[in-house]
C-alpha atoms as a PDB file:
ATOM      1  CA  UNK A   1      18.120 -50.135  12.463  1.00  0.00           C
ATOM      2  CA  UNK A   2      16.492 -52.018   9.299  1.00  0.00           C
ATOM      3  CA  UNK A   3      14.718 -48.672   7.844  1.00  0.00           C
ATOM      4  CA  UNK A   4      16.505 -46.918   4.662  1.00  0.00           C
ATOM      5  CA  UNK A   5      18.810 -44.303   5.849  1.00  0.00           C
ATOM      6  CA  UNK A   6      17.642 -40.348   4.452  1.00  0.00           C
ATOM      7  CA  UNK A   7      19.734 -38.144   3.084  1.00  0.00           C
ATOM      8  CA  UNK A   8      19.067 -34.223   2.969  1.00  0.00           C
ATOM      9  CA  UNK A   9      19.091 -32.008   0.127  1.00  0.00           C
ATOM     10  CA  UNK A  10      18.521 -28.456  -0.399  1.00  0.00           C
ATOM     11  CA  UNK A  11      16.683 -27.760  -4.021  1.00  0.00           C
ATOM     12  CA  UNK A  12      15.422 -24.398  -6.243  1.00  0.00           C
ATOM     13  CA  UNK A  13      18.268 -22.355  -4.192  1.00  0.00           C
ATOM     14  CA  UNK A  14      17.598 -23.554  -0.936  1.00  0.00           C
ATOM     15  CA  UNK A  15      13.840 -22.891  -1.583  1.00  0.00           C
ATOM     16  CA  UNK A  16      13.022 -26.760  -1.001  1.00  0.00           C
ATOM     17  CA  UNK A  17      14.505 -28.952   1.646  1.00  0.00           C
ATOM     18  CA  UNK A  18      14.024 -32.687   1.182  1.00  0.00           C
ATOM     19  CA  UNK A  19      14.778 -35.839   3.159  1.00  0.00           C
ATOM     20  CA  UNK A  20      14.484 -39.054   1.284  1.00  0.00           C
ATOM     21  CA  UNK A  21      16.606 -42.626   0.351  1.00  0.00           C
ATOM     22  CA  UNK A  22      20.080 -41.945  -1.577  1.00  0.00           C
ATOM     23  CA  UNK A  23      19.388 -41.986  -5.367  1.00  0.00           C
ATOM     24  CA  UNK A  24      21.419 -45.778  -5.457  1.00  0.00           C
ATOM     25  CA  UNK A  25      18.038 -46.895  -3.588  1.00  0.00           C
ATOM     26  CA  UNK A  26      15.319 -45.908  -5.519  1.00  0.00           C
ATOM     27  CA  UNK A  27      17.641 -47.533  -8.682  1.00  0.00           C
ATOM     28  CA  UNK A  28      17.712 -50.568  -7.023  1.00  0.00           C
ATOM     29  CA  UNK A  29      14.223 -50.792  -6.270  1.00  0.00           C
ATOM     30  CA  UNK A  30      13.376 -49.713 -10.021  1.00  0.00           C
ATOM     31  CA  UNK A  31      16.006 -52.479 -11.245  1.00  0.00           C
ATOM     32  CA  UNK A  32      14.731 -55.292  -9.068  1.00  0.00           C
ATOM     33  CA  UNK A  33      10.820 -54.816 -10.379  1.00  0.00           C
ATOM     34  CA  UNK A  34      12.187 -54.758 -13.647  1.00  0.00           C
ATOM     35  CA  UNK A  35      14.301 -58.144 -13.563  1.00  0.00           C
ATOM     36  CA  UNK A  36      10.846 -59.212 -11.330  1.00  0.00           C
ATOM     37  CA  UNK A  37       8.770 -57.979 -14.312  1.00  0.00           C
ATOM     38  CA  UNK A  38      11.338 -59.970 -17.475  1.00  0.00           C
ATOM     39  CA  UNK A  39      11.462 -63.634 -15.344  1.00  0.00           C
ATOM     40  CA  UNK A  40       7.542 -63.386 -14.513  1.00  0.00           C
ATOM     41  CA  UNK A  41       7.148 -63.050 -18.779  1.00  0.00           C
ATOM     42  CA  UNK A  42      10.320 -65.283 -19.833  1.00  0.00           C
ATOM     43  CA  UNK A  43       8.008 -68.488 -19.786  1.00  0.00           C
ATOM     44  CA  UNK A  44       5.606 -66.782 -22.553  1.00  0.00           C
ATOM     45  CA  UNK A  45       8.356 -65.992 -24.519  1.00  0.00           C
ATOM     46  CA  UNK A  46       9.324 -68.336 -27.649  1.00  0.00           C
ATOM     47  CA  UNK A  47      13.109 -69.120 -25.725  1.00  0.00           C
ATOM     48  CA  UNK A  48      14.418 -71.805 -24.436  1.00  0.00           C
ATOM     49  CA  UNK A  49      14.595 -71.644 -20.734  1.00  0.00           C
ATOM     50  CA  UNK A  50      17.512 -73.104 -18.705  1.00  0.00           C
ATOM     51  CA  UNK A  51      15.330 -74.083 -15.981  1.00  0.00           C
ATOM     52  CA  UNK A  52      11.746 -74.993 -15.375  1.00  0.00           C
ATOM     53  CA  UNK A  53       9.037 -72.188 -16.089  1.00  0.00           C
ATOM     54  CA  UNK A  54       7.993 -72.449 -12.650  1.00  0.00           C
ATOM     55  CA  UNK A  55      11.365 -71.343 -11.205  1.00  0.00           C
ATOM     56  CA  UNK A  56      11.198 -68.081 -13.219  1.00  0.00           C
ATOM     57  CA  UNK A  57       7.624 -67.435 -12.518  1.00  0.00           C
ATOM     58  CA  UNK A  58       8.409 -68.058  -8.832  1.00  0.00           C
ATOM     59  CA  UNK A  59      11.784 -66.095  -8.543  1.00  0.00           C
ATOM     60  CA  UNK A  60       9.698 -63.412 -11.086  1.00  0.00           C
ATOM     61  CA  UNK A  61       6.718 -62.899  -8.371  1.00  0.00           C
ATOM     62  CA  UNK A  62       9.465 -62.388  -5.340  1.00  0.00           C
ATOM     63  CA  UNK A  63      11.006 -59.901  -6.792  1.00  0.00           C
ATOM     64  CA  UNK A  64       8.236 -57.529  -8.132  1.00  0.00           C
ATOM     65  CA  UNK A  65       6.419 -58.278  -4.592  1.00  0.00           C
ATOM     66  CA  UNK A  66      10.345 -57.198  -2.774  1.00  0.00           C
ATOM     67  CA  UNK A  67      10.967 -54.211  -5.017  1.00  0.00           C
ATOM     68  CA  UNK A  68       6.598 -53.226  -4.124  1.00  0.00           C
ATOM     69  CA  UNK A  69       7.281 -53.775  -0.711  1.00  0.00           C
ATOM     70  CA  UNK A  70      10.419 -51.539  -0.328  1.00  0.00           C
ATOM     71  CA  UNK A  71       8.734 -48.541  -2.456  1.00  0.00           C
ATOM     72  CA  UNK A  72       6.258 -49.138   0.242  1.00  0.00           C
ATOM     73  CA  UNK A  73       8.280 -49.095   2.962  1.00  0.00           C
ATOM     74  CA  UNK A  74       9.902 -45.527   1.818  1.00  0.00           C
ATOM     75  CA  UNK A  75       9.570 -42.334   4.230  1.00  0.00           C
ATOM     76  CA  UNK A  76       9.958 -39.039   3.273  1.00  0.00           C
ATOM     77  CA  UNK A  77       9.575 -35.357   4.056  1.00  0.00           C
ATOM     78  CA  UNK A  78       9.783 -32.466   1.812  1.00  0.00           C
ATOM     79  CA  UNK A  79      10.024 -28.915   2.912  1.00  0.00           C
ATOM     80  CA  UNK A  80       9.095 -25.147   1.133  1.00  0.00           C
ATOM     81  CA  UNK A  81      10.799 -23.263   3.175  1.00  0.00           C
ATOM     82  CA  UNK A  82       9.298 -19.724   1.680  1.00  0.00           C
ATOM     83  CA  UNK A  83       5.578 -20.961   1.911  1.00  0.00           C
ATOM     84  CA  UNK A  84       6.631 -22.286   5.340  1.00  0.00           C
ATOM     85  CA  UNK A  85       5.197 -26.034   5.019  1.00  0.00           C
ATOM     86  CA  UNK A  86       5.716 -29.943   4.607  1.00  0.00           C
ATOM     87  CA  UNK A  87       4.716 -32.985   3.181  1.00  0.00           C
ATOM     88  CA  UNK A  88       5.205 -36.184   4.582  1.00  0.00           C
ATOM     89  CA  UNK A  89       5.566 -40.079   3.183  1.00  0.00           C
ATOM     90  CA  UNK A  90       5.529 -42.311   6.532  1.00  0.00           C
ATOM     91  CA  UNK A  91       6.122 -45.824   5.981  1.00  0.00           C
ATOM     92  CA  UNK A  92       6.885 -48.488   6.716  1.00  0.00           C
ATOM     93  CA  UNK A  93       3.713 -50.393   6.813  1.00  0.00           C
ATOM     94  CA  UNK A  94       1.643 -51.943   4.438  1.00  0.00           C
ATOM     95  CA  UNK A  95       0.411 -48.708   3.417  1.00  0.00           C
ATOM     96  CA  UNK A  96       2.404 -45.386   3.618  1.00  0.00           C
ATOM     97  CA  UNK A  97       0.509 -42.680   5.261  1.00  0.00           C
ATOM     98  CA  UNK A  98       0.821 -39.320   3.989  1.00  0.00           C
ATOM     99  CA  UNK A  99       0.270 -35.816   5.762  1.00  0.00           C
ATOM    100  CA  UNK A 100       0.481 -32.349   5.114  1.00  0.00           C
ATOM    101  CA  UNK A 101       1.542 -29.751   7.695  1.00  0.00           C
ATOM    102  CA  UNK A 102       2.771 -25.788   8.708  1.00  0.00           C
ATOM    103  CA  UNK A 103       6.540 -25.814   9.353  1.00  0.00           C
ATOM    104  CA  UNK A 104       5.188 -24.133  12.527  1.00  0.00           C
ATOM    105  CA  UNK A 105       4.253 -27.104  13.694  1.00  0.00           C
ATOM    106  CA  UNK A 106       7.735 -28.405  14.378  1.00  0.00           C
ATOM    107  CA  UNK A 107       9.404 -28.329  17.717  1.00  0.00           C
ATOM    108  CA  UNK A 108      13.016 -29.016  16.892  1.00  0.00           C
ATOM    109  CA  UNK A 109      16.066 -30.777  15.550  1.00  0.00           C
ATOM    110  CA  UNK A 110      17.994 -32.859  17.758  1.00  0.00           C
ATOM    111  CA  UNK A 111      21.474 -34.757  17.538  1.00  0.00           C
ATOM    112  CA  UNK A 112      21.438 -38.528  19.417  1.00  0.00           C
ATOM    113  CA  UNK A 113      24.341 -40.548  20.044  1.00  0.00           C
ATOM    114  CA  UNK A 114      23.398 -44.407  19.998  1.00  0.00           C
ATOM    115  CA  UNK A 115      26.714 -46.086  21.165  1.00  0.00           C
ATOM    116  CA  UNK A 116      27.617 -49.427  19.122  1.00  0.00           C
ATOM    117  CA  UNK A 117      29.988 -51.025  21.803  1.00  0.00           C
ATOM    118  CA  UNK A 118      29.148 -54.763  20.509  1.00  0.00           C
ATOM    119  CA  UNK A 119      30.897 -53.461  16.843  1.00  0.00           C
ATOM    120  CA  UNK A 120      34.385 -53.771  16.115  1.00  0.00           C
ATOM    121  CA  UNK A 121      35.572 -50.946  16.172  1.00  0.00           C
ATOM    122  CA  UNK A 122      33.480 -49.583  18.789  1.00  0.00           C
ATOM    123  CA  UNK A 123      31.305 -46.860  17.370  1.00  0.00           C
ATOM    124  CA  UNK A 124      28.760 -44.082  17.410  1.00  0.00           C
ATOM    125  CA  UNK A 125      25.768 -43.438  15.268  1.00  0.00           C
ATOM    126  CA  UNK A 126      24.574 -40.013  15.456  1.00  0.00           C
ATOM    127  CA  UNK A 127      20.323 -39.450  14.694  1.00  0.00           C
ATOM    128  CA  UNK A 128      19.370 -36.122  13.479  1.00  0.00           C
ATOM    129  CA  UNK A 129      15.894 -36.870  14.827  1.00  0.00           C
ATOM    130  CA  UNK A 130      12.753 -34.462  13.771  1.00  0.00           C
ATOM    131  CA  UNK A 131      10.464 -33.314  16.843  1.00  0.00           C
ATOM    132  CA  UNK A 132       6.878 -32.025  16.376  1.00  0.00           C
ATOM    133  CA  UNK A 133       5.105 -29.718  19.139  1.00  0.00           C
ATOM    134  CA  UNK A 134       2.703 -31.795  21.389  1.00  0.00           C
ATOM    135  CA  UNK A 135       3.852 -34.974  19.863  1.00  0.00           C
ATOM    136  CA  UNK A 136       1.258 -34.174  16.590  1.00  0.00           C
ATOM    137  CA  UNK A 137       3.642 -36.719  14.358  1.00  0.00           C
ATOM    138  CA  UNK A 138       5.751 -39.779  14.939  1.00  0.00           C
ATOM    139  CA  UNK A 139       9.548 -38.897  15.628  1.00  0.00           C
ATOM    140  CA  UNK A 140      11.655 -38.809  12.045  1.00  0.00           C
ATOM    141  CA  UNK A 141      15.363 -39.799  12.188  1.00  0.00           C
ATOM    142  CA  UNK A 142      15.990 -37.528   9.405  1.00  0.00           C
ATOM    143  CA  UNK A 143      19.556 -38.021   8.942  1.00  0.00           C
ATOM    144  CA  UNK A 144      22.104 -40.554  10.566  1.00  0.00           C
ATOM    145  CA  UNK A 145      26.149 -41.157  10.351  1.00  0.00           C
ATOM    146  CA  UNK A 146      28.023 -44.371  11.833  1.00  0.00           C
ATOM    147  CA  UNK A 147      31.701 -43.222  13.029  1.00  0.00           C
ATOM    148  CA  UNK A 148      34.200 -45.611  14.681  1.00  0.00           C
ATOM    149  CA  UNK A 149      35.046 -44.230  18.201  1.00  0.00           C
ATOM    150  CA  UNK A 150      38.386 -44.751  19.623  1.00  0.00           C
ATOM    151  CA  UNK A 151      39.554 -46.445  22.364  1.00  0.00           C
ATOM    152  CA  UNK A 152      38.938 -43.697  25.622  1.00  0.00           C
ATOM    153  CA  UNK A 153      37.674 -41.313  23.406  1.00  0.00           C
ATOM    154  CA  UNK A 154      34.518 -38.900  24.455  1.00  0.00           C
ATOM    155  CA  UNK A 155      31.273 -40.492  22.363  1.00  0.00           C
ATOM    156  CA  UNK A 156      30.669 -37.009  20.480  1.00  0.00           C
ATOM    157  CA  UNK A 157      34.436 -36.890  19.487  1.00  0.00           C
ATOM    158  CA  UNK A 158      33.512 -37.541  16.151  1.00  0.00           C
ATOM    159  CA  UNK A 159      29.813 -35.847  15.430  1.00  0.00           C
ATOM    160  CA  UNK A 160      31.447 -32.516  14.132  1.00  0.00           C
ATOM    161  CA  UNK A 161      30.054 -33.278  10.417  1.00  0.00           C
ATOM    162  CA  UNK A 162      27.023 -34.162  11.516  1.00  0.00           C
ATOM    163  CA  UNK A 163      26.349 -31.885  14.088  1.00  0.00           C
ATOM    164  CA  UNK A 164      26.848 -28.717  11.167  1.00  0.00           C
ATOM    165  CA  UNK A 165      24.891 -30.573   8.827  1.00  0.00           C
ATOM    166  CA  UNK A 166      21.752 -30.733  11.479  1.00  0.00           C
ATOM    167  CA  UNK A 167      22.611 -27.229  12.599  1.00  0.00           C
ATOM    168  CA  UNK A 168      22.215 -25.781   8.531  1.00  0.00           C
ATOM    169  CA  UNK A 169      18.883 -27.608   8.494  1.00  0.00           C
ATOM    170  CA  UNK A 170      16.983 -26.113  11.698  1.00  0.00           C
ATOM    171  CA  UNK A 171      18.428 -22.419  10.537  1.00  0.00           C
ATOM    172  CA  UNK A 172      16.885 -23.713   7.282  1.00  0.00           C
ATOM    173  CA  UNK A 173      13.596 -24.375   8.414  1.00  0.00           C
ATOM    174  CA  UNK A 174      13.616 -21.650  11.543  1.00  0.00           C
ATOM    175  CA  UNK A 175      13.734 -24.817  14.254  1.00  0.00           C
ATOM    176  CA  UNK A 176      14.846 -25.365  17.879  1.00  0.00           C
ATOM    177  CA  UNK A 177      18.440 -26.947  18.072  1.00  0.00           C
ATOM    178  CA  UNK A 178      19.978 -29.339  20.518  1.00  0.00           C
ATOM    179  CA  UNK A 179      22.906 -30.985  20.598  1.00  0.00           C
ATOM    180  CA  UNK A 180      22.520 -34.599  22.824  1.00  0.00           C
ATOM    181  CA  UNK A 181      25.599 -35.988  21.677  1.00  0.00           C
ATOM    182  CA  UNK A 182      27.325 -36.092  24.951  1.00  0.00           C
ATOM    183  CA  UNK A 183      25.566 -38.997  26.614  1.00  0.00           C
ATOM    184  CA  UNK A 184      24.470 -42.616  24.861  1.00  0.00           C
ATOM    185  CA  UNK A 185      20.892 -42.248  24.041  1.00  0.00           C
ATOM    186  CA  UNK A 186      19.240 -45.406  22.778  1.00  0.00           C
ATOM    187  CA  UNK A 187      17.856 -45.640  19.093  1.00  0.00           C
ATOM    188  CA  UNK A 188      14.577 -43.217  18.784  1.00  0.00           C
ATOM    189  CA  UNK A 189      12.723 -45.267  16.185  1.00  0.00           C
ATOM    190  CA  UNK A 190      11.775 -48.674  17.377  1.00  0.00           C
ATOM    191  CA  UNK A 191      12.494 -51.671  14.649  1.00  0.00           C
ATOM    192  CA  UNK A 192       8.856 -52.730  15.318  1.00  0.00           C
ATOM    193  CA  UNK A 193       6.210 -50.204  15.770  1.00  0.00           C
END
C-alpha cells in the first residue's frame, strides 16, 4: 500500500475524532520544502558553492515539488461527534477533494485481514476501513497495523489491539461494527484508482 498510514485521535474530551498522517509526517514534509526552499536560493546568495548552481537549483525544485506533492497527496477525516458531522481531505490526486457530511451518513466500521504470506515473517495487516450508506463516498482505510503471524497460527490471532481500537471508534461515532478478521480479504483501497 503506497498511501500514508492514519492514525486516530480523540480531541476537546472526546468531542473531536480525527484521522490523519502521524505528526513525524507532516515534519518531514515541512522539512523537505524547507531544505527545497534554501538550495533553490543558495545560488543568489554571496557563498561559495561546492558544486555548480545548477545542481542546487535542480535538487532545490525536486524537493519543494516532492514535499507539494505529498501535502497533496494527504487524506483526512475529522469528526464532531456532539454536532454529529465530518469533514473530509481525499487525496491522492493532483488535487485533494474535500467534502462535508452528517455522521448519519455512515454505514459502518469494519476490521480486514490482508494476509502478507510473500513477507518474512509471514504476516497480517489489519484495515479499519470506513463504509458510507449507498456507497455516497470512496471507502477510507482509516487505521491499519502490520503483525507477524506465526507459523499455524489463526490469521486474526493477533488483531486484539486493533480490533478495540476500531471498536472505541464506531461507539464513538454511533456506527455499525464488524469484525472480518477471520478470513484473508484482499487490500480495500486500490494503489491506482
Amino acid at each position: 500500500m503506497l498511501e500514508t498510514p492514519l492514525v486516530g485521535r480523540f480531541a476537546g474530551e472526546g468531542r473531536r475524532l480525527s484521522f490523519a498522517a502521524p505528526a513525524p509526517y507532516h515534519i518531514l514534509v515541512r522539512t523537505t520544502a524547507i531544505v527545497g526552499a534554501i538550495m533553490l536560493l543558495a545560488p543568489a546568495l554571496p557563498i561559495p558553492l561546492p558544486l555548480y548552481e545548477s545542481w542546487w537549483t535542480m535538487v532545490g525544485a525536486m524537493l519543494v515539488v516532492a514535499a507539494v506533492a505529498a501535502a497533496l497527496s494527504l487524506q483526512t477525516i475529522v469528526f464532531d461527534t456532539r454536532e454529529r458531522t465530518y469533514r473530509r481531505r481525499q487525496g491522492p490526486g493532483f488535487l485533494p477533494r474535500f467534502s462535508r457530511g452528517r455522521i448519519d451518513e455512515l454505514d459502518a466500521i469494519v476490521v480486514l485481514a490482508e494476509q502478507n504470506p510473500t513477507s518474512i515473517p509471514p504476516s497480517v495487516t489489519f484495515h479499519v476501513v470506513l463504509h458510507w450508506k449507498g456507497n455516497k463516498e470512496p471507502l477510507m482505510v482509516l487505521q491499519r497495523d502490520t503483525r507477524s503471524l506465526g507459523h499455524g497460527m489463526p490469521l486474526n490471532s493477533s488483531a486484539g489491539h486493533i480490533l478495540a481500537l476500531a471498536q472505541k471508534y464506531a461507539t464513538a461515532l454511533n456506527v455499525k461494527f464488524f469484525d472480518n478478521t477471520y478470513f484473508p480479504s484482499p487490500c480495500p483501497v486500490p494503489i491506482w484508482r
